[in-house]
Protein backbone atom coordinates (compact mmCIF):
# COMPACT_ATOMS: atom_id res chain seq x y z
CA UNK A 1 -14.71 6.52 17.63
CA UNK A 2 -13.87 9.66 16.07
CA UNK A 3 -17.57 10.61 15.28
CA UNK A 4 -20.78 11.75 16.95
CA UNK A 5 -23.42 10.94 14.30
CA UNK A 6 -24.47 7.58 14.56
CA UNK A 7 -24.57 6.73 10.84
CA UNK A 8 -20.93 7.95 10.45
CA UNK A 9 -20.04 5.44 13.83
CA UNK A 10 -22.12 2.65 12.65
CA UNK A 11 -20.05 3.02 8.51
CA UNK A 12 -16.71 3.66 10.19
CA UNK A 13 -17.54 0.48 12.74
CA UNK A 14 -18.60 -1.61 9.09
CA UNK A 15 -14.95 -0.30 7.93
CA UNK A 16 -13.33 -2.01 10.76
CA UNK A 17 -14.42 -5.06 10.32
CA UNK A 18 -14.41 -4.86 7.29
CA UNK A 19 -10.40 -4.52 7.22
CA UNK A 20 -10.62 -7.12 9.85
CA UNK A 21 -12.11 -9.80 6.92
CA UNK A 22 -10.32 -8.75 4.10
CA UNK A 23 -6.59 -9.41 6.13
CA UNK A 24 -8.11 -12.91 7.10
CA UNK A 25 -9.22 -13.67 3.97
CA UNK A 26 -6.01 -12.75 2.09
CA UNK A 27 -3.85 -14.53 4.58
CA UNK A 28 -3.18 -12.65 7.72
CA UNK A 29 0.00 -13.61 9.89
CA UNK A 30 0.61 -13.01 13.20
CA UNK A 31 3.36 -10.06 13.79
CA UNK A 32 5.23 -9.18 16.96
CA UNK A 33 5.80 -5.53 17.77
CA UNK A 34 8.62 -5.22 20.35
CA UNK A 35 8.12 -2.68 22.85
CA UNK A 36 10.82 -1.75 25.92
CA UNK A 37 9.87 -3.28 29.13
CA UNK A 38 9.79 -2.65 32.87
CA UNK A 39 13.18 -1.63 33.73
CA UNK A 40 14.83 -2.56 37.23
CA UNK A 41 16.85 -0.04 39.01
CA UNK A 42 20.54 -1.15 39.99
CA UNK A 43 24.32 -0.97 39.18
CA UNK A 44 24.22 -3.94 36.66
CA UNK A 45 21.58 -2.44 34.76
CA UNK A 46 22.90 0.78 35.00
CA UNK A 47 26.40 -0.44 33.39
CA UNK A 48 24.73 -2.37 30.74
CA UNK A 49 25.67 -6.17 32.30
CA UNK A 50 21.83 -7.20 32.85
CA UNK A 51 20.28 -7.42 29.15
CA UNK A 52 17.50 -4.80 28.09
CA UNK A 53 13.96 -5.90 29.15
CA UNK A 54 11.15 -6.00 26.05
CA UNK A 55 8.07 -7.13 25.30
CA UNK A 56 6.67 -8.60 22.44
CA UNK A 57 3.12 -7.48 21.40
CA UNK A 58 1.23 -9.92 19.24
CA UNK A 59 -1.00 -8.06 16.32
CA UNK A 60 -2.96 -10.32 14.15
CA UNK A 61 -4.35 -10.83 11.42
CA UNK A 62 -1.41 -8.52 9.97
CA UNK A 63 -0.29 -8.76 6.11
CA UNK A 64 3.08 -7.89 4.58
CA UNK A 65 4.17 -7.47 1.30
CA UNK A 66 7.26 -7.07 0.27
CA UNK A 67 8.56 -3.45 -1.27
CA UNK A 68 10.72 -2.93 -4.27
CA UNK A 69 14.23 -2.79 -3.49
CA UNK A 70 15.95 0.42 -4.77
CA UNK A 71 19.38 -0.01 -5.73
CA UNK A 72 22.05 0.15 -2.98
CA UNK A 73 19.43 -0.19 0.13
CA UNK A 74 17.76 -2.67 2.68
CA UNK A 75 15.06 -4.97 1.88
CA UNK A 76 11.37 -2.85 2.84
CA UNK A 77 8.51 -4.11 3.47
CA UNK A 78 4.79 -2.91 4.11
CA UNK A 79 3.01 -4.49 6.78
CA UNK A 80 -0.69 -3.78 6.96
CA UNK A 81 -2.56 -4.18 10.39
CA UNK A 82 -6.22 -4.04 11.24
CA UNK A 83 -7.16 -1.21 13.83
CA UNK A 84 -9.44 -3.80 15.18
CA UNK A 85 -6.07 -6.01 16.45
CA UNK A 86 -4.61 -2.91 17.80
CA UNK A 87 -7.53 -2.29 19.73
CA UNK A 88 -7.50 -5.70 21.27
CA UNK A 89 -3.88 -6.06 21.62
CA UNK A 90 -3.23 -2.34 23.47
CA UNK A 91 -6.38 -0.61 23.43
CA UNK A 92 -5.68 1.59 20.98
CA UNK A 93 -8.80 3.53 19.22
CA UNK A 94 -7.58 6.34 17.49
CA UNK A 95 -4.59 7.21 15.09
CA UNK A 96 -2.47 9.82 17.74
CA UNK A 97 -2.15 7.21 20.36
CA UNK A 98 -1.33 4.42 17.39
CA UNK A 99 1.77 6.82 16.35
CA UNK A 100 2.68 6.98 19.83
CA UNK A 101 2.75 3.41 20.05
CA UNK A 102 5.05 2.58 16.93
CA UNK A 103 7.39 5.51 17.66
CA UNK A 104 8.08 3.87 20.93
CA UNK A 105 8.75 0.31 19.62
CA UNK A 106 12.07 -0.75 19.17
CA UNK A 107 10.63 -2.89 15.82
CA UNK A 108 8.72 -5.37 14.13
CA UNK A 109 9.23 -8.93 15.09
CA UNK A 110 8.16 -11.25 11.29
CA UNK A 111 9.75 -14.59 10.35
CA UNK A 112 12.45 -14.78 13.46
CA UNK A 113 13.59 -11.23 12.35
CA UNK A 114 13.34 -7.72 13.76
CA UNK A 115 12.38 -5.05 11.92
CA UNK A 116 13.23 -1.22 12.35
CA UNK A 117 9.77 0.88 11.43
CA UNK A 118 10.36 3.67 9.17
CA UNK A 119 7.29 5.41 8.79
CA UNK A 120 3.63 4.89 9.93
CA UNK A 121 0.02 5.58 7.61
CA UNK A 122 -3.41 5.50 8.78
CA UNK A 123 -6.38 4.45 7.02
CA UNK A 124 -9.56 6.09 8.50
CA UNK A 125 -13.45 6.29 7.55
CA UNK A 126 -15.28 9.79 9.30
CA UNK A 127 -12.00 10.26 11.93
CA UNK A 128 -12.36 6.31 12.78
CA UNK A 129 -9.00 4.55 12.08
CA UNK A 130 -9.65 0.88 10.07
CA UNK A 131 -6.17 -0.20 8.79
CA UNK A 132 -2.39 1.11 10.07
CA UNK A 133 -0.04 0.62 7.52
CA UNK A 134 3.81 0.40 8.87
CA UNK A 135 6.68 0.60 6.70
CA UNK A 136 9.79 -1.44 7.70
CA UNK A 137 13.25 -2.49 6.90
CA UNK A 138 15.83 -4.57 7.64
């Protein structure tokens, strides 16, 4: 946590799961964020004959809504993400090693479809980080 004063932890703890409930309660999905995986060393890899490995890291609850579409561009959406399912899925606890980990995905895996992320914002109570909210499009 990114406090000292155990009042501060205990209200940026309730915040957690607090963001935690409210994603259940409104619905939360389960979202996929595809990271690059081990690579093997070797001359089809190397040429590009042996497909890219990835992973897919599972984040839930998650919620997405969908963002106006401005004329002329790709379908955007906002998908919200507790801190709490970050934490579980990649041990993630604070907001520097959270941009680290979405600048290094490749995308968003929702509904069969990947996702490119275009911008990351982080919700935080006293330095504590509740709710990531990603920005993606098609």
């Amino acid at each position: 946590m990114g406090t000292t004063n155990p009042l501060q932890a205990a209200r940026a703890f309730a915040a957690i799961r607090a963001a935690e409930a409210l994603l259940r309660t409104l619905g939360g999905c389960t979202i996929y964020v595809r990271i690059p995986g081990a690579t093997t060393a070797g001359d089809a890899s190397q040429l590009g004959l042996q497909p890219i490995a990835t992973d897919d890291i599972e984040l839930s609850p998650a919620v997405t809504r969908a963002l106006a579409k401005q004329k002329d561009s790709q379908r955007r959406m906002e998908i919200t993400i507790s801190a709490a399912s970050l934490s579980r899925a990649k041990d993630i606890e604070d907001a520097d090693s959270a941009a680290q980990f979405f600048n290094a995905a490749l995308g968003i895996v929702y509904a069969e479809k990947l996702w490119r992320i275009e911008s990351l914002q982080v919700d935080d109570f006293a330095g504590t980080p509740y709710l990531y909210r990603v920005t993606v499009a098609e």
